[in-house]
Protein backbone atom coordinates (compact mmCIF):
# COMPACT_ATOMS: atom_id res chain seq x y z
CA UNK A 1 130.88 134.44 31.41
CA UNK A 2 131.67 133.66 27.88
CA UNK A 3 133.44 130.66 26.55
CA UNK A 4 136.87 130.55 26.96
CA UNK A 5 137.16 133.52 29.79
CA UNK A 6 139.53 132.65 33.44
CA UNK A 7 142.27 131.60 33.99
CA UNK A 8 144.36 131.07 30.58
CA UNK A 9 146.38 127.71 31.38
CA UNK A 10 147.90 126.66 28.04
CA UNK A 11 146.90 127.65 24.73
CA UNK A 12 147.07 125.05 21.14
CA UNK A 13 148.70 128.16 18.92
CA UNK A 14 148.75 125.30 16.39
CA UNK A 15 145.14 124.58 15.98
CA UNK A 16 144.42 127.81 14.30
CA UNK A 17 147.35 127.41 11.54
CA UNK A 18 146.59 123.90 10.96
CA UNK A 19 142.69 124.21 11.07
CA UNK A 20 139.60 126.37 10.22
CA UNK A 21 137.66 126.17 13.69
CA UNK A 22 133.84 126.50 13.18
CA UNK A 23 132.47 125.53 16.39
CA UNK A 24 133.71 125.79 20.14
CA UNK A 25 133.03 123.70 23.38
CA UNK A 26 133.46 124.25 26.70
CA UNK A 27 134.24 121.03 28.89
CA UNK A 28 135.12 119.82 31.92
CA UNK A 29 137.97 117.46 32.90
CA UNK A 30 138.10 114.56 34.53
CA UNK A 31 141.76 114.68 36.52
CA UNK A 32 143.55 112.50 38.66
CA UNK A 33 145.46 112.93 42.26
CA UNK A 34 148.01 115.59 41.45
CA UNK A 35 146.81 116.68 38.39
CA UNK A 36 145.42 119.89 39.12
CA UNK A 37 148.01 121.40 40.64
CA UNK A 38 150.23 120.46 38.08
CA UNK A 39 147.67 122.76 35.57
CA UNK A 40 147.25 125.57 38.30
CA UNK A 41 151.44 125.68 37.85
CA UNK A 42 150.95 126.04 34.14
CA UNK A 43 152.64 122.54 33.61
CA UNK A 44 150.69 121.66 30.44
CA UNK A 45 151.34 121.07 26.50
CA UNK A 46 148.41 120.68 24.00
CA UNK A 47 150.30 120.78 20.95
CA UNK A 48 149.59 117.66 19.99
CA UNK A 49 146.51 116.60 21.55
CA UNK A 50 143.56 115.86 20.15
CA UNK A 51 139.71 114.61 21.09
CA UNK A 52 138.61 111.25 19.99
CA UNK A 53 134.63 110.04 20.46
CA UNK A 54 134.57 106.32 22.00
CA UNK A 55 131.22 104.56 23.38
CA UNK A 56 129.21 108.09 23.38
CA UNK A 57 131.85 109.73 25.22
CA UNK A 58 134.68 112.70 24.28
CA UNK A 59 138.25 111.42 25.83
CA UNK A 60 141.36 113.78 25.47
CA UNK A 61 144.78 111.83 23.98
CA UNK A 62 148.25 113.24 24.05
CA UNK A 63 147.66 116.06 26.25
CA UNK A 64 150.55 116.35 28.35
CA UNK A 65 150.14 117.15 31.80
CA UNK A 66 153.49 117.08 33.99
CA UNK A 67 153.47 115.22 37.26
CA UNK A 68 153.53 117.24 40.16
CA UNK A 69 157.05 117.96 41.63
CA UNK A 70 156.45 117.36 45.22
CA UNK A 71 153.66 114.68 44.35
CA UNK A 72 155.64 111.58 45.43
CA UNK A 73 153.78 108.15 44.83
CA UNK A 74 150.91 109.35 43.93
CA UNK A 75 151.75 111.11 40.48
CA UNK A 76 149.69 110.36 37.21
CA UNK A 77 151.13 109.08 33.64
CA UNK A 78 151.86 112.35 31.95
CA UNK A 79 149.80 111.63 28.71
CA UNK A 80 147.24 109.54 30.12
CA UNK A 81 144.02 109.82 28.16
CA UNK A 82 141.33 111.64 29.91
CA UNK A 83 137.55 112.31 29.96
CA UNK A 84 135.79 115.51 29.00
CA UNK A 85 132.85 115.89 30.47
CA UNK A 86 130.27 117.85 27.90
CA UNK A 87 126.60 117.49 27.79
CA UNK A 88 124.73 114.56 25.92
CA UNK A 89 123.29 117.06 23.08
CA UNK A 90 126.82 118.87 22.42
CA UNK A 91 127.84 115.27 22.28
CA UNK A 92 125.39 114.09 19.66
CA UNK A 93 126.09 116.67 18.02
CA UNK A 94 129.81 116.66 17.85
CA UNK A 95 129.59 112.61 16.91
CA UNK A 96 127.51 113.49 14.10
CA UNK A 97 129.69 116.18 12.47
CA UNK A 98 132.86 114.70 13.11
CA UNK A 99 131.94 111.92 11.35
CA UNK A 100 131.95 114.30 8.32
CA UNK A 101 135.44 114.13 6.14
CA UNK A 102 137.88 116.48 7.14
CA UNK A 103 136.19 117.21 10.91
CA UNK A 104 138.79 116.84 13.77
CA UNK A 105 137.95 117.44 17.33
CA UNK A 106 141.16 119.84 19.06
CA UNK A 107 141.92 121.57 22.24
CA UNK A 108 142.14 124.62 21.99
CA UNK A 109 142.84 125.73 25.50
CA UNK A 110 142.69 124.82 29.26
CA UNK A 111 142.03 127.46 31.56
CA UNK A 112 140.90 127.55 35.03
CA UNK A 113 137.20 128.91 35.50
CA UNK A 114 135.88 129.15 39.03
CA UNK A 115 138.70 126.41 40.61
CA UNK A 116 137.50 123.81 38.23
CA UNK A 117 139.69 123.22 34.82
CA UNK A 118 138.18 123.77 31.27
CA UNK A 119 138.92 122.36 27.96
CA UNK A 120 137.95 124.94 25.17
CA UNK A 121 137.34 122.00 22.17
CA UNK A 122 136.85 123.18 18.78
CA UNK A 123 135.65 121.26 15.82
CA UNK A 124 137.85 121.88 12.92
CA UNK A 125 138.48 120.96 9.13
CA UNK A 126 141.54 120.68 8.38
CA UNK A 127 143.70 123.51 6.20
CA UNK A 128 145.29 122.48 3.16
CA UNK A 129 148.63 123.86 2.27
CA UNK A 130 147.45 126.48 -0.03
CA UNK A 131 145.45 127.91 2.95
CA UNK A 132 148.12 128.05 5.34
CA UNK A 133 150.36 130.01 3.28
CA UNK A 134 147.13 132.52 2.51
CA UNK A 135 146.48 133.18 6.08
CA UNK A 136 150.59 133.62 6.54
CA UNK A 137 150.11 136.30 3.41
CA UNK A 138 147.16 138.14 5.53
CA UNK A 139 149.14 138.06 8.66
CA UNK A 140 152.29 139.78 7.13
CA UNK A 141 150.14 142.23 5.10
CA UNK A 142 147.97 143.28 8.16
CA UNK A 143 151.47 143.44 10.40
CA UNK A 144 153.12 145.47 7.41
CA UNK A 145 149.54 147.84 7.48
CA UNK A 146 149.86 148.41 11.05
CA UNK A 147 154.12 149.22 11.42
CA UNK A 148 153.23 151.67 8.42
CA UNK A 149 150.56 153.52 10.40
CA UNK A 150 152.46 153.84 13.53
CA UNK A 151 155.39 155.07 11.19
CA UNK A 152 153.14 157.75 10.13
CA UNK A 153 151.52 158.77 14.19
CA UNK A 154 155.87 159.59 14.73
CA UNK A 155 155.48 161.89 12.24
């Protein structure tokens, strides 16, 4: 199965308009009580989240994951930081490019791949300004190219 095929969970639109991604991960995640069925209802936000590298290990920040309605006591902190679980070379790895300037380590999406949850983590540079407004340019253009040619299949 390629990388980022099940289940789609929650999608970072962001990432892409705020970064060039030139390298994807698949991880696992290390979840708490509740926490899965709270993703298997689609209760999750990675727009701001990010991946930080501390003591050898990748741990996700600011990915919000809403407690789980009928979860009681044993609910989790919404944006708790948790643990992806990669292997030690895509870890090495990752530590030695993001160290690079520029290199940011996002979520791109969590999606549900044989009842366990994934993390698709890119490693991104960051777009400047300029490049943002170039991609928007491309979009419109290719959008305009398209409504023109279905203008023309009426016809």
């Amino acid at each position: 199965m390629p990388k980022g095929e099940g289940k789609l969970i929650a999608q970072n639109k962001k990432a892409g308009h705020d970064y060039f991604i030139e390298e994807t991960y698949e991880a696992g995640i290390v979840l708490q009580g509740t926490e899965i069925k709270s993703i298997r209802a689609g209760r999750v936000n990675l727009r701001d989240s990010f991946a930080r590298i501390h003591q050898g290990e990748i741990y996700l920040h600011n990915a919000h994951i809403s407690p789980y309605e009928q979860g009681n006591r044993y609910n989790h902190d919404p944006l708790r930081t948790r643990k992806l679980l990669l292997h030690r070379k895509q870890i090495s790895k990752l530590i030695g490019e993001s160290k690079e300037q520029g290199y940011s380590i996002i979520p791109l999406k969590i999606y549900l791949k044989n009842g366990f949850a994934k993390v698709l983590i890119g490693l991104g540079k960051g777009k400047k300004k300029y490049d943002k407004r170039e991609d928007l340019k491309q979009k419109e253009a290719k959008r305009d190219i398209e409504r023109a040619f279905r203008e023309r299949q009426k016809i």
